[in-house]
C-alpha atoms as a PDB file:
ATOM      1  CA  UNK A   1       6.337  23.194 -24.264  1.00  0.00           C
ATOM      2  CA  UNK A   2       3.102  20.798 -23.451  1.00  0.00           C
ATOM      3  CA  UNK A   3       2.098  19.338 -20.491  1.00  0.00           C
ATOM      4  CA  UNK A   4       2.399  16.255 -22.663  1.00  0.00           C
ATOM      5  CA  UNK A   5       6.209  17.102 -22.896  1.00  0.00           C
ATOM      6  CA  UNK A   6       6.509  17.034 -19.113  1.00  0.00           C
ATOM      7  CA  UNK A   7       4.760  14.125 -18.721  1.00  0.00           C
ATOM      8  CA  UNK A   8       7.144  12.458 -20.968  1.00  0.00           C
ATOM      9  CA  UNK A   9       9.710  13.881 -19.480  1.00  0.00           C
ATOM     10  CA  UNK A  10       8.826  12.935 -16.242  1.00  0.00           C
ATOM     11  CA  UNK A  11       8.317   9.064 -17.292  1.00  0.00           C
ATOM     12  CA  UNK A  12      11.731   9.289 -18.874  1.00  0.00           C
ATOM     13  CA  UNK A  13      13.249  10.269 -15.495  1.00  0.00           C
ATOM     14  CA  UNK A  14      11.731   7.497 -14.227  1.00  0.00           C
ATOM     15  CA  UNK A  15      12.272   4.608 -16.639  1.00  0.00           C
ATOM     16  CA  UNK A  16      15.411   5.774 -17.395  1.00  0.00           C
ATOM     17  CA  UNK A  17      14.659   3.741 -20.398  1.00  0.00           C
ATOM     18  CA  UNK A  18      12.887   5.015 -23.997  1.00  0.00           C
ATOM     19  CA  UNK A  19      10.594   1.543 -24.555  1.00  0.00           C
ATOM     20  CA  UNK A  20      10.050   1.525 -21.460  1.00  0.00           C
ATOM     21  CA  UNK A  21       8.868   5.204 -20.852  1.00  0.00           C
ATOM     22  CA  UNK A  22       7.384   4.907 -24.065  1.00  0.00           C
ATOM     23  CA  UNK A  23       4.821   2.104 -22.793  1.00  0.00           C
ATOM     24  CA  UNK A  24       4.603   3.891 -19.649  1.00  0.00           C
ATOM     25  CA  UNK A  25       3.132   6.734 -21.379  1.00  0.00           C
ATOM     26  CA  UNK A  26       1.141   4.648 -24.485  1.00  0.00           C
ATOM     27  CA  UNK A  27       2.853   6.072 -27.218  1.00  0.00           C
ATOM     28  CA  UNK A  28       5.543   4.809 -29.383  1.00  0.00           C
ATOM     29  CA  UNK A  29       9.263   4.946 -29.232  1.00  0.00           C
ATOM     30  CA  UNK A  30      10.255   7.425 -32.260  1.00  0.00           C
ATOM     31  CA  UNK A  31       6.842   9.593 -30.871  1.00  0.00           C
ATOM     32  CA  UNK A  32       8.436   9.727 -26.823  1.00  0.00           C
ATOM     33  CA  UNK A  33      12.002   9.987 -28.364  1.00  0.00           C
ATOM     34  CA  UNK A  34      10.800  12.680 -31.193  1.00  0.00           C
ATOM     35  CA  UNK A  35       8.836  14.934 -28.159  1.00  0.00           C
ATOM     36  CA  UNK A  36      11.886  14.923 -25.639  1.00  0.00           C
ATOM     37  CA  UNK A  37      14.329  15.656 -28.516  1.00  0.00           C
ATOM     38  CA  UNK A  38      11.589  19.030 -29.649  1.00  0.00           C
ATOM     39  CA  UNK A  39      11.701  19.539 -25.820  1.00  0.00           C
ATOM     40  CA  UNK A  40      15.464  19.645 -25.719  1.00  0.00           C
ATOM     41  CA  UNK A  41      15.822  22.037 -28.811  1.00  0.00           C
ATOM     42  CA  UNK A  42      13.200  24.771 -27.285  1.00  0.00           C
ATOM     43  CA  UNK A  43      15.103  24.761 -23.664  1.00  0.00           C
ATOM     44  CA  UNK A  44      18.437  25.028 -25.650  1.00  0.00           C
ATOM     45  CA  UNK A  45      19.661  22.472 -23.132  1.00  0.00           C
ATOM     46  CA  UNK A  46      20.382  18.370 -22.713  1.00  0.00           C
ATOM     47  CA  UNK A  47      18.266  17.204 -20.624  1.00  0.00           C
ATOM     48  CA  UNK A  48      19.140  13.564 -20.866  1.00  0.00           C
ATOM     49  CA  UNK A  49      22.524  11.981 -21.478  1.00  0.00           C
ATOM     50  CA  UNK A  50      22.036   9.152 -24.030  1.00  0.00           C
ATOM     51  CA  UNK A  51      26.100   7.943 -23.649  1.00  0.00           C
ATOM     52  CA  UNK A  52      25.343   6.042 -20.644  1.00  0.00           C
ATOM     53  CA  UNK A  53      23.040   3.095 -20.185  1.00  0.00           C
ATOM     54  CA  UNK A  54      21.140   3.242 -18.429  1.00  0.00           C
ATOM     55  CA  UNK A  55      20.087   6.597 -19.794  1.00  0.00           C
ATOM     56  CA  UNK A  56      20.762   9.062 -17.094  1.00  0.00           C
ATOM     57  CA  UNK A  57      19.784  12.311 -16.525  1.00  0.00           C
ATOM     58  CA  UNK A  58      21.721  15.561 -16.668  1.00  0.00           C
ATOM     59  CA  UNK A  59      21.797  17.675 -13.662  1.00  0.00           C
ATOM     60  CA  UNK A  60      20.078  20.614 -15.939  1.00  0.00           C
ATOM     61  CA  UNK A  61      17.960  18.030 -16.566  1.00  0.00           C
ATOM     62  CA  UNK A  62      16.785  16.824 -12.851  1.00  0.00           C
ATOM     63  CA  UNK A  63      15.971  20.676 -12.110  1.00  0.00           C
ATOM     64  CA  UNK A  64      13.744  21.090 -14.639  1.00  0.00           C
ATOM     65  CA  UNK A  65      12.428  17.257 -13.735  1.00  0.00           C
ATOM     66  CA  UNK A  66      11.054  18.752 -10.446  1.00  0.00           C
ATOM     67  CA  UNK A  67      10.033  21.417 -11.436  1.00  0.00           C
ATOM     68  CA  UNK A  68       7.931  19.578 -14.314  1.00  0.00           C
ATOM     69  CA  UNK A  69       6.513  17.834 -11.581  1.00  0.00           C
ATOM     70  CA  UNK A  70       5.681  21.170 -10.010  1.00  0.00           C
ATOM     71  CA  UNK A  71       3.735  22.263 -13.296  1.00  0.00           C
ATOM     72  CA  UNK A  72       1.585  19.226 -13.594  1.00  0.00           C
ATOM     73  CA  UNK A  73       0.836  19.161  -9.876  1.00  0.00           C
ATOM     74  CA  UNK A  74      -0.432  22.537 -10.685  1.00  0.00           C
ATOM     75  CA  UNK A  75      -2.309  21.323 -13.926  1.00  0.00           C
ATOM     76  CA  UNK A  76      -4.646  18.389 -11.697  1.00  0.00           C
ATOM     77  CA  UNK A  77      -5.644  21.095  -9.211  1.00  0.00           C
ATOM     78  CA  UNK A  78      -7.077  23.170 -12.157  1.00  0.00           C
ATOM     79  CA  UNK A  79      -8.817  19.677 -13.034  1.00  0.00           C
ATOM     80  CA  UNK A  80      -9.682  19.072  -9.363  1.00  0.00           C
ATOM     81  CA  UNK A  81     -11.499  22.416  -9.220  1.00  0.00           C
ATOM     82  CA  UNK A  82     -13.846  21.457 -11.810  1.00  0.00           C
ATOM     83  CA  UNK A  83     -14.119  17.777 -10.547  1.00  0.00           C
ATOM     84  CA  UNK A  84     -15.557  19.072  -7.629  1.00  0.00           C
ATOM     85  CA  UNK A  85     -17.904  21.195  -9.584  1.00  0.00           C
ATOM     86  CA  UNK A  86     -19.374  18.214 -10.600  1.00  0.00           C
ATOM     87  CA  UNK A  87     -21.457  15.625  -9.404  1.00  0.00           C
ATOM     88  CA  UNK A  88     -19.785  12.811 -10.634  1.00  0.00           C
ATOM     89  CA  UNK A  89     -16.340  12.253 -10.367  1.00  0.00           C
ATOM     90  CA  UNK A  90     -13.643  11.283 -13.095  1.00  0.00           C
ATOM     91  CA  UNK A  91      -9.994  10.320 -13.903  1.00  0.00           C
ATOM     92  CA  UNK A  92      -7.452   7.477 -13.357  1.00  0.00           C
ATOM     93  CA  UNK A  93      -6.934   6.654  -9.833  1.00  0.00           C
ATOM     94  CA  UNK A  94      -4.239   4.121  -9.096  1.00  0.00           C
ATOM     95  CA  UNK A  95      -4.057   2.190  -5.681  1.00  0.00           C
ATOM     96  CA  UNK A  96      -1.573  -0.748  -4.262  1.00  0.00           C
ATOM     97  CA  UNK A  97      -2.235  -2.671  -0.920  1.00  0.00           C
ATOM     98  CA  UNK A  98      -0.339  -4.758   0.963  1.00  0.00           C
ATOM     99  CA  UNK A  99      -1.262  -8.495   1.081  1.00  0.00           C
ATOM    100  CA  UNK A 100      -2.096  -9.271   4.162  1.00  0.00           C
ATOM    101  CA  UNK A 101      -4.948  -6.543   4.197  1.00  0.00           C
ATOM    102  CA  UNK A 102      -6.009  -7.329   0.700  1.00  0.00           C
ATOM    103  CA  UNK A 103      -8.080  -9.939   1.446  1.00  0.00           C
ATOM    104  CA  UNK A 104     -10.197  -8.115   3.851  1.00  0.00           C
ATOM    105  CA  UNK A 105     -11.074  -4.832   1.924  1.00  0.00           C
ATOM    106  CA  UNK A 106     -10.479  -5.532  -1.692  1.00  0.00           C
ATOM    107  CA  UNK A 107     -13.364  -7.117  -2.281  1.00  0.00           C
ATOM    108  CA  UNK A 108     -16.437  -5.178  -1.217  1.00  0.00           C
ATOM    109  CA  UNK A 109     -14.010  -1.777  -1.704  1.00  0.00           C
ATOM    110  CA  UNK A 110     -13.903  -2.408  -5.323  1.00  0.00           C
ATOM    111  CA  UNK A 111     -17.479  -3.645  -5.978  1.00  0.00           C
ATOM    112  CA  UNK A 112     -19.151  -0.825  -4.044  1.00  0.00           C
ATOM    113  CA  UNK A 113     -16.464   1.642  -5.568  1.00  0.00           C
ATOM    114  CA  UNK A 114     -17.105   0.771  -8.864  1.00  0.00           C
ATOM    115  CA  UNK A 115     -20.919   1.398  -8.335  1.00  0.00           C
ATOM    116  CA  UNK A 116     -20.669   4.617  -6.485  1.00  0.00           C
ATOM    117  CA  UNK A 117     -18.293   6.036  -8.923  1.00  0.00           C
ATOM    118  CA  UNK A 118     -18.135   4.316 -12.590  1.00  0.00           C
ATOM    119  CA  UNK A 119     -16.439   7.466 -14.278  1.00  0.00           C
ATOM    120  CA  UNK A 120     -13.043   7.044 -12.279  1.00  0.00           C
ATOM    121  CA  UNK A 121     -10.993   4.097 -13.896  1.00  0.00           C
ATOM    122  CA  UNK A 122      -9.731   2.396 -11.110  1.00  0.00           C
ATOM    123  CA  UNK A 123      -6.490   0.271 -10.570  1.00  0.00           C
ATOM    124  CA  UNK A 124      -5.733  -1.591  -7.287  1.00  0.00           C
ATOM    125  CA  UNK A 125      -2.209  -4.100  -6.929  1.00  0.00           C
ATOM    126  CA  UNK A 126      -0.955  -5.666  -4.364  1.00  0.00           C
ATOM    127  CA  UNK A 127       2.699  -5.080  -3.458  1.00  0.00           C
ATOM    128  CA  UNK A 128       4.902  -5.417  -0.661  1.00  0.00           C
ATOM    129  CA  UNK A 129       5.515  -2.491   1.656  1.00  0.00           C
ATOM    130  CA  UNK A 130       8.444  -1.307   0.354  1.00  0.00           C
ATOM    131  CA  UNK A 131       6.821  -1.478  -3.751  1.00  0.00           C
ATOM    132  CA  UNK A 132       4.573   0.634  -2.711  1.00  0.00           C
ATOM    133  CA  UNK A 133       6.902   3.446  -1.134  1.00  0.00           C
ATOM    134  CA  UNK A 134       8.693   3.019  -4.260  1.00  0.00           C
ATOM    135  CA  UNK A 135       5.546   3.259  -6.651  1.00  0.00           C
ATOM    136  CA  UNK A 136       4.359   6.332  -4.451  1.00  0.00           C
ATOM    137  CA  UNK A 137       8.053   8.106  -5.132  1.00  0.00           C
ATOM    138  CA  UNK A 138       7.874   7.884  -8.578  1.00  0.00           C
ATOM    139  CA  UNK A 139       4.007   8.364  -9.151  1.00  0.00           C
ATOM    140  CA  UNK A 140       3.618   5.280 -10.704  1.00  0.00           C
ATOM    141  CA  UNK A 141       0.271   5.168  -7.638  1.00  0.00           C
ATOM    142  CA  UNK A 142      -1.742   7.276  -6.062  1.00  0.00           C
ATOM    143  CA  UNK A 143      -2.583   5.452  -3.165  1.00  0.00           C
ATOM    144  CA  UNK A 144      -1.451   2.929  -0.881  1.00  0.00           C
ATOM    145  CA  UNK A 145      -3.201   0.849   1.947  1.00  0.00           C
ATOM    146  CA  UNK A 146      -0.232  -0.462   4.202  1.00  0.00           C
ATOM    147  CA  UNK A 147       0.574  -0.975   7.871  1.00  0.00           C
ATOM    148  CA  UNK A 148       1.881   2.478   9.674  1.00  0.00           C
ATOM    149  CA  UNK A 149       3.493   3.856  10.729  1.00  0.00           C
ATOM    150  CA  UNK A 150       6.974   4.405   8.453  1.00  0.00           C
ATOM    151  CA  UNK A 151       8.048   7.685   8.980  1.00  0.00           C
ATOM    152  CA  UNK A 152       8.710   9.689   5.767  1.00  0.00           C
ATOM    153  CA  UNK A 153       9.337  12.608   5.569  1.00  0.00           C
ATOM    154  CA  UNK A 154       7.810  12.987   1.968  1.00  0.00           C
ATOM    155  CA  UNK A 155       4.736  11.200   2.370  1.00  0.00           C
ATOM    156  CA  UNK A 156       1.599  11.690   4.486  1.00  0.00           C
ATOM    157  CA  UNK A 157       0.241   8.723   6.520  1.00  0.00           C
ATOM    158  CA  UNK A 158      -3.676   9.001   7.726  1.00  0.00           C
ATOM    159  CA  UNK A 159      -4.666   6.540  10.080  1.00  0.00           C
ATOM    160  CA  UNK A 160      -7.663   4.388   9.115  1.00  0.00           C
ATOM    161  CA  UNK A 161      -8.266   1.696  11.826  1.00  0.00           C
ATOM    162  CA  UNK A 162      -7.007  -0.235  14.441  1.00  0.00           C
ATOM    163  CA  UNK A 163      -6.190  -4.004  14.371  1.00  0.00           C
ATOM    164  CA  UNK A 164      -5.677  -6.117  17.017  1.00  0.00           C
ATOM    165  CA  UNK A 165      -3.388  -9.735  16.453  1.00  0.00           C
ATOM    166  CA  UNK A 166      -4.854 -13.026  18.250  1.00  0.00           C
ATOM    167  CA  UNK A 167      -2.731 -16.408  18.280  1.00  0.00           C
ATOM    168  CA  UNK A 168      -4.098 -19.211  16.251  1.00  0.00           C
ATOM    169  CA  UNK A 169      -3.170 -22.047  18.399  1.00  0.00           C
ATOM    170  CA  UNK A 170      -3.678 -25.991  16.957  1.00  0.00           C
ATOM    171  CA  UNK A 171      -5.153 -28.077  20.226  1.00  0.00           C
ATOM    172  CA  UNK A 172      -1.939 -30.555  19.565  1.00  0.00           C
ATOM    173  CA  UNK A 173      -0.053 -27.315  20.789  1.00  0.00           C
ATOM    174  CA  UNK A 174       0.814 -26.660  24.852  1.00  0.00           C
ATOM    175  CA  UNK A 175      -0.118 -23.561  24.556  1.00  0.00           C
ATOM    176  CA  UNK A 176      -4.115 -24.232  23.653  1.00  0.00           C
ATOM    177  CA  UNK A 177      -4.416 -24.575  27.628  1.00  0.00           C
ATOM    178  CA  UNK A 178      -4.310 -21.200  27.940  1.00  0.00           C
ATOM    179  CA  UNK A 179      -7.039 -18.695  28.282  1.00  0.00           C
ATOM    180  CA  UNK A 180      -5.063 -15.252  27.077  1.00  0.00           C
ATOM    181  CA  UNK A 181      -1.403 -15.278  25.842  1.00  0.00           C
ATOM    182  CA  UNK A 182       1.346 -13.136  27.315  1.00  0.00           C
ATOM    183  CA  UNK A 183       3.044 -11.889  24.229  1.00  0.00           C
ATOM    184  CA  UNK A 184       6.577 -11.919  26.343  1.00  0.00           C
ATOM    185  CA  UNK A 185       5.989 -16.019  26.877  1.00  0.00           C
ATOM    186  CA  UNK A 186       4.751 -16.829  23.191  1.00  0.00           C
ATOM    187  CA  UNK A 187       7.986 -19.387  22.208  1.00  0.00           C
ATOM    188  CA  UNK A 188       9.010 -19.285  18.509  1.00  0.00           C
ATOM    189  CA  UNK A 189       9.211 -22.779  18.778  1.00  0.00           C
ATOM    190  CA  UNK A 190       6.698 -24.519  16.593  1.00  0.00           C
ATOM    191  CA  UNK A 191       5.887 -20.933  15.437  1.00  0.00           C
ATOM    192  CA  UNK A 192       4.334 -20.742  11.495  1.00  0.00           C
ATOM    193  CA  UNK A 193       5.036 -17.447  10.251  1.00  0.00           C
ATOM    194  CA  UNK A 194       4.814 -15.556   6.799  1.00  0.00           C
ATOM    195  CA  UNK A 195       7.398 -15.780   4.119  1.00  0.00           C
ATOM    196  CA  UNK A 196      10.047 -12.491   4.224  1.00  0.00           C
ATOM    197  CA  UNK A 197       8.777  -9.225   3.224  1.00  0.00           C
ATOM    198  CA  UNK A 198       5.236  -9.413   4.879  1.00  0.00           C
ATOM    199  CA  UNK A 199       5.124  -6.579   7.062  1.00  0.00           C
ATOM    200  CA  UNK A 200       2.722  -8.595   9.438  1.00  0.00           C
ATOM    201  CA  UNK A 201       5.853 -11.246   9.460  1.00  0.00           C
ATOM    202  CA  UNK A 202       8.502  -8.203  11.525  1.00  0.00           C
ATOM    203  CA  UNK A 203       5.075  -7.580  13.774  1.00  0.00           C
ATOM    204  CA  UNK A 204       4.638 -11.176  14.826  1.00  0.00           C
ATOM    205  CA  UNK A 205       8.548 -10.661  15.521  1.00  0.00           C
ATOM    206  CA  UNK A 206       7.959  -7.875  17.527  1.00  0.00           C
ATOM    207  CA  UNK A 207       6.056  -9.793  20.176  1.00  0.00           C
ATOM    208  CA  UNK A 208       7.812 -13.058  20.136  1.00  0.00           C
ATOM    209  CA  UNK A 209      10.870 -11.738  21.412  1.00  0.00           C
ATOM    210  CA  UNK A 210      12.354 -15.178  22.708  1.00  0.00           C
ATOM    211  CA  UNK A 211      15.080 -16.887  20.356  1.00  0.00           C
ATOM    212  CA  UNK A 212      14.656 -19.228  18.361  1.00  0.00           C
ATOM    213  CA  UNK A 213      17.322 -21.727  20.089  1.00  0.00           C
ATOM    214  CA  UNK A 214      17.852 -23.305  16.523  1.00  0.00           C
ATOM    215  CA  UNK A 215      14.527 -24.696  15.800  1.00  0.00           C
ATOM    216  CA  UNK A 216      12.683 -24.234  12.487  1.00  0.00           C
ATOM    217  CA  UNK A 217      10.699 -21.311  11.924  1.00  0.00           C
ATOM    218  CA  UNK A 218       7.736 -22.303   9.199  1.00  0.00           C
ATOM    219  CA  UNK A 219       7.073 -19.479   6.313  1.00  0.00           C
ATOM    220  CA  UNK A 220       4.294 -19.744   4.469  1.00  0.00           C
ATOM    221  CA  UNK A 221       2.921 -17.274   1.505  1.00  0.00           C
ATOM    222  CA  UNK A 222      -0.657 -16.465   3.154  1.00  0.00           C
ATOM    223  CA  UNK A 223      -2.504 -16.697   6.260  1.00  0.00           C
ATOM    224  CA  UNK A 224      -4.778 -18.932   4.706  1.00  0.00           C
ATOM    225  CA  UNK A 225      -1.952 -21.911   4.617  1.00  0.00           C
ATOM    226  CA  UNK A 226      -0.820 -20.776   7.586  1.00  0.00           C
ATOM    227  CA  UNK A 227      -4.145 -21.503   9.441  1.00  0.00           C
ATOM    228  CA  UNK A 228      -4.502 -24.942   6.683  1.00  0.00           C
ATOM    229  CA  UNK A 229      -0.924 -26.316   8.107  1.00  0.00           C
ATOM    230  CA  UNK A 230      -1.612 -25.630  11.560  1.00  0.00           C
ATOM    231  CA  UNK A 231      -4.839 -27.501  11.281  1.00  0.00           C
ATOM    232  CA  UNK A 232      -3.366 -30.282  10.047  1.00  0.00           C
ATOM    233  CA  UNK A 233       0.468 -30.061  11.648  1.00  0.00           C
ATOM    234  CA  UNK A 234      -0.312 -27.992  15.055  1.00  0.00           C
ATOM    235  CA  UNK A 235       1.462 -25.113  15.842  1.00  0.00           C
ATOM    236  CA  UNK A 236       0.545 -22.020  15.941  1.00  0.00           C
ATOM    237  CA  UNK A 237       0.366 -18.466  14.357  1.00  0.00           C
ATOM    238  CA  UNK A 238      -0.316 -14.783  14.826  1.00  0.00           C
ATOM    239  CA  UNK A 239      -3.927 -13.649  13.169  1.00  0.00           C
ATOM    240  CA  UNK A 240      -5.529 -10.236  12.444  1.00  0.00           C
ATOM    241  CA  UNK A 241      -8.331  -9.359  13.932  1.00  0.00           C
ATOM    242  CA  UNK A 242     -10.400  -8.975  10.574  1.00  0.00           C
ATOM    243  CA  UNK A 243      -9.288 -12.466   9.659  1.00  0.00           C
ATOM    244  CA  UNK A 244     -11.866 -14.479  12.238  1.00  0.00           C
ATOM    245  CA  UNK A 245     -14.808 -13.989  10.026  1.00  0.00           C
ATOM    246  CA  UNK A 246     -13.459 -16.134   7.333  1.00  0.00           C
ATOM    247  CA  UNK A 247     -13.158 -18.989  10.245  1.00  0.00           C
ATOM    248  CA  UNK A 248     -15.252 -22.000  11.230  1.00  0.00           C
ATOM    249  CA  UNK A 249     -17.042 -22.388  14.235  1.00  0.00           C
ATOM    250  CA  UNK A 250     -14.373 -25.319  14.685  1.00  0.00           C
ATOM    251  CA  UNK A 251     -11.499 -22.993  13.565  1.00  0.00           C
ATOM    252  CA  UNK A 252     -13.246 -20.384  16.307  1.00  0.00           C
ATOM    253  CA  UNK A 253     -12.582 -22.137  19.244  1.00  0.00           C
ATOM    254  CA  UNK A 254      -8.466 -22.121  18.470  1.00  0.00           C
ATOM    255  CA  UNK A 255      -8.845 -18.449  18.769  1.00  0.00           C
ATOM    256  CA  UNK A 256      -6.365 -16.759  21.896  1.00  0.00           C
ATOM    257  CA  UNK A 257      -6.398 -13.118  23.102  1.00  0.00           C
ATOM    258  CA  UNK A 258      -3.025 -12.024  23.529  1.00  0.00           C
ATOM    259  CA  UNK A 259      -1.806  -9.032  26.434  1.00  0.00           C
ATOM    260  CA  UNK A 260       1.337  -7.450  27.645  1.00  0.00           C
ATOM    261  CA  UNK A 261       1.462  -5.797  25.247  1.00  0.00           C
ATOM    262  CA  UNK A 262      -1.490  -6.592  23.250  1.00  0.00           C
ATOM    263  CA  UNK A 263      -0.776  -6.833  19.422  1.00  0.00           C
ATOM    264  CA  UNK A 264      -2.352  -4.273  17.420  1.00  0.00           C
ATOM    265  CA  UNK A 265      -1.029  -2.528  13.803  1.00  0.00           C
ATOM    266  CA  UNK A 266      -2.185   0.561  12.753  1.00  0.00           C
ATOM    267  CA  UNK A 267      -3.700   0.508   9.236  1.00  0.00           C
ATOM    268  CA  UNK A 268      -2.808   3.831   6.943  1.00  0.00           C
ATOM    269  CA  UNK A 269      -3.833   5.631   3.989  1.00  0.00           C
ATOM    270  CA  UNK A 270      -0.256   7.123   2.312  1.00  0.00           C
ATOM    271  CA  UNK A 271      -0.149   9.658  -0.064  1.00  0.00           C
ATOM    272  CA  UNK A 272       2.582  12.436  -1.332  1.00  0.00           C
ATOM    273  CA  UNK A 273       2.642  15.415   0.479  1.00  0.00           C
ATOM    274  CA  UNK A 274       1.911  17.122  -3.150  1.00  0.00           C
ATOM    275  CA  UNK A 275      -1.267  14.803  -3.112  1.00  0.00           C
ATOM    276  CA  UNK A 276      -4.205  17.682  -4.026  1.00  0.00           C
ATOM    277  CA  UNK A 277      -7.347  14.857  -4.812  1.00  0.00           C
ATOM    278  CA  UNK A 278      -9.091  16.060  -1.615  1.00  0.00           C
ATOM    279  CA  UNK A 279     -12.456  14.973  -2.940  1.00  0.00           C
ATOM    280  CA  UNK A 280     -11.139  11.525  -4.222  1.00  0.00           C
ATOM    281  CA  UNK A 281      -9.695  10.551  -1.159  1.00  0.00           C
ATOM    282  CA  UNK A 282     -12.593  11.414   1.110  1.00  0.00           C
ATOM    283  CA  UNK A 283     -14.407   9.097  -1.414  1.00  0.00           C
ATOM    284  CA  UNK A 284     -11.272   6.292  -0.586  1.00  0.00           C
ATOM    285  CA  UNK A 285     -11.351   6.649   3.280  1.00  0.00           C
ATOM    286  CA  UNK A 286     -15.630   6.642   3.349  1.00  0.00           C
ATOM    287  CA  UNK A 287     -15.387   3.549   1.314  1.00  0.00           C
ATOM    288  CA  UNK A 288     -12.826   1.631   3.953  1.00  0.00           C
ATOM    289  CA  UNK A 289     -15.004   3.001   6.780  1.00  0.00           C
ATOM    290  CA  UNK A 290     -18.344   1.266   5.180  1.00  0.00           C
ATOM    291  CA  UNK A 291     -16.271  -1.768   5.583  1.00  0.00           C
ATOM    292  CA  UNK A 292     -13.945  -2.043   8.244  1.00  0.00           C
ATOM    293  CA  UNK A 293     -16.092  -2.370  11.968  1.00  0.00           C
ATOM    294  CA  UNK A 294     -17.044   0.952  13.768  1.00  0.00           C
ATOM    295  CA  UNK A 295     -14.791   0.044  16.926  1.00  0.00           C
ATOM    296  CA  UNK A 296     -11.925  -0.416  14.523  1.00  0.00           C
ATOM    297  CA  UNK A 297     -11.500   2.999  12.827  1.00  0.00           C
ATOM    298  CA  UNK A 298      -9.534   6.093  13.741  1.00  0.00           C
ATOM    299  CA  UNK A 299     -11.893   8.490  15.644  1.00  0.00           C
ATOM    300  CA  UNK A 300     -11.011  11.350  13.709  1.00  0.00           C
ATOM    301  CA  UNK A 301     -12.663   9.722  10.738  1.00  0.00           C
ATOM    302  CA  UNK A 302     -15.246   9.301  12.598  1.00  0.00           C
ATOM    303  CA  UNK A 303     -15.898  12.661  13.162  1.00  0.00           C
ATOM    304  CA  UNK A 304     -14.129  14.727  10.795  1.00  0.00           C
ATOM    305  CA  UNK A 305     -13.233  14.543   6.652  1.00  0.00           C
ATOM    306  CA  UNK A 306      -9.871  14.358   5.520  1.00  0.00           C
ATOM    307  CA  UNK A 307      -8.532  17.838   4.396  1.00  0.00           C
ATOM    308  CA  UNK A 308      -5.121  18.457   2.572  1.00  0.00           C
END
């Protein structure tokens, strides 16, 4: 038995699939098939049950599938050990974001990340919330960089900052008269709001509790159009605070606090509660505090590391 053998094993579980665990895992078909079939014979047991498709897994099979996972969770703390021997650090380190932070950290996080640390081989996607949950349950990722807070109980969430929302109002719109919004009196008439499954989409909800009273509620795919249609169609929209830099002095002045409540999303780290890359993620969360303003982040990272 290799750790090799439980990774394949593990990707098997997963894929439910042989091509597919196969490319998972780089190596061909007949190699993936040949190492869970040598697997199989030394346990004495059938760990997969090829009659059904998809493949499925037999319950011997799932028991020995966590604990696999227990094993190789084992294994990266031996390598962990000896990464933080050294002065460089190493390995694969995959990450997924949602979209409507993306824009905001991806692109100094990955050029100064890249720089700092050229032996880890970084991969960053964006996905929708609930990709990334699934990703992060089947250790297809590492990391993920969402809007908190969800509440599971098999995965850690660590606050990184603090967002608030501000209207984007178009001066064709009634509501530019005003000085601060009430959230309570924001109408979802003539409302443009993100397409469904942007989590910032249920938080502009949250706030706008009135109904609709059958008019048409505008989707579009980024807050980018969103902002571009306004401009052009009036309206108006719900903003994150790290979104007014990309905005015109023009673009500035259609700007609106808004209070009672005031809008704000927490912005989270998530990991598995088997997570062990201490070091690594240290090196995550000091990289999104370079970038994200000093009034913005979590106190605790301000004064303290992260420890698992």
């Amino acid at each position: 038995m290799t750790l090799q053998q439980l990774n394949y094993l593990i990707s098997l579980d997963n894929n439910k699939h042989f091509l597919n665990a196969a490319e998972e895992c780089g190596v061909t078909q007949p190699t993936l098939s040949a190492m869970i079939q040598k697997l199989e014979d030394e346990l004495d047991v059938k760990l997969f049950d090829r009659t059904h498709q998809p493949l499925q897994t037999t319950e011997i099979g799932k028991e020995i599938v966590a604990q696999a996972k227990l094993v190789l969770n084992c294994a990266e703390q031996i390598f962990e050990i000896i990464n933080n021997k050294k002065e460089s650090l190493e390995g694969k380190l995959n990450m997924a974001i949602i979209p409507t932070i993306a824009p905001y950290l991806l692109p100094k996080f990955i050029i100064e990340f890249r720089k700092k640390y050229p032996n880890v081989d970084l991969s960053i996607e964006e996905m929708k919330t609930s990709d990334i949950i699934f990703n992060l349950n089947n250790s297809k990722i590492d990391i993920g960089i969402l809007a908190t807070p969800l509440n599971y109980n098999n995965l850690l969430e660590i606050p990184l900052y603090y967002e608030k929302f501000f209207a984007y109002i178009s001066p064709k719109d009634d509501l530019f008269s005003e000085t601060i919004l009430s959230a309570d009196k924001m109408p979802l008439e003539n409302l443009w709001v993100l397409k469904e499954g942007h989590c910032l989409r249920n938080q502009v909800f949250n706030f706008c509790s009135e109904k609709s009273k059958g008019k048409p509620i505008y989707e579009a795919g980024s807050i980018d159009t969103l902002i571009k249609i306004i401009d052009e169609n009036g309206g108006y929209t719900v903003i994150p605070e790290l979104h007014l830099q990309f905005l015109t002095e023009v673009q500035l002045k259609n700007i609106r606090e808004i209070e009672n409540p005031q809008g704000v999303r927490e912005v989270s780290i998530i990991i598995k509660n088997d997570f062990i890359r201490e070091r690594l993620l240290n090196v995550v969360v000091d990289n999104v505090k370079s970038i994200i303003p000093n009034h913005m982040i979590d106190d605790r990272l301000k004064k303290f590391a992260v420890r698992l």
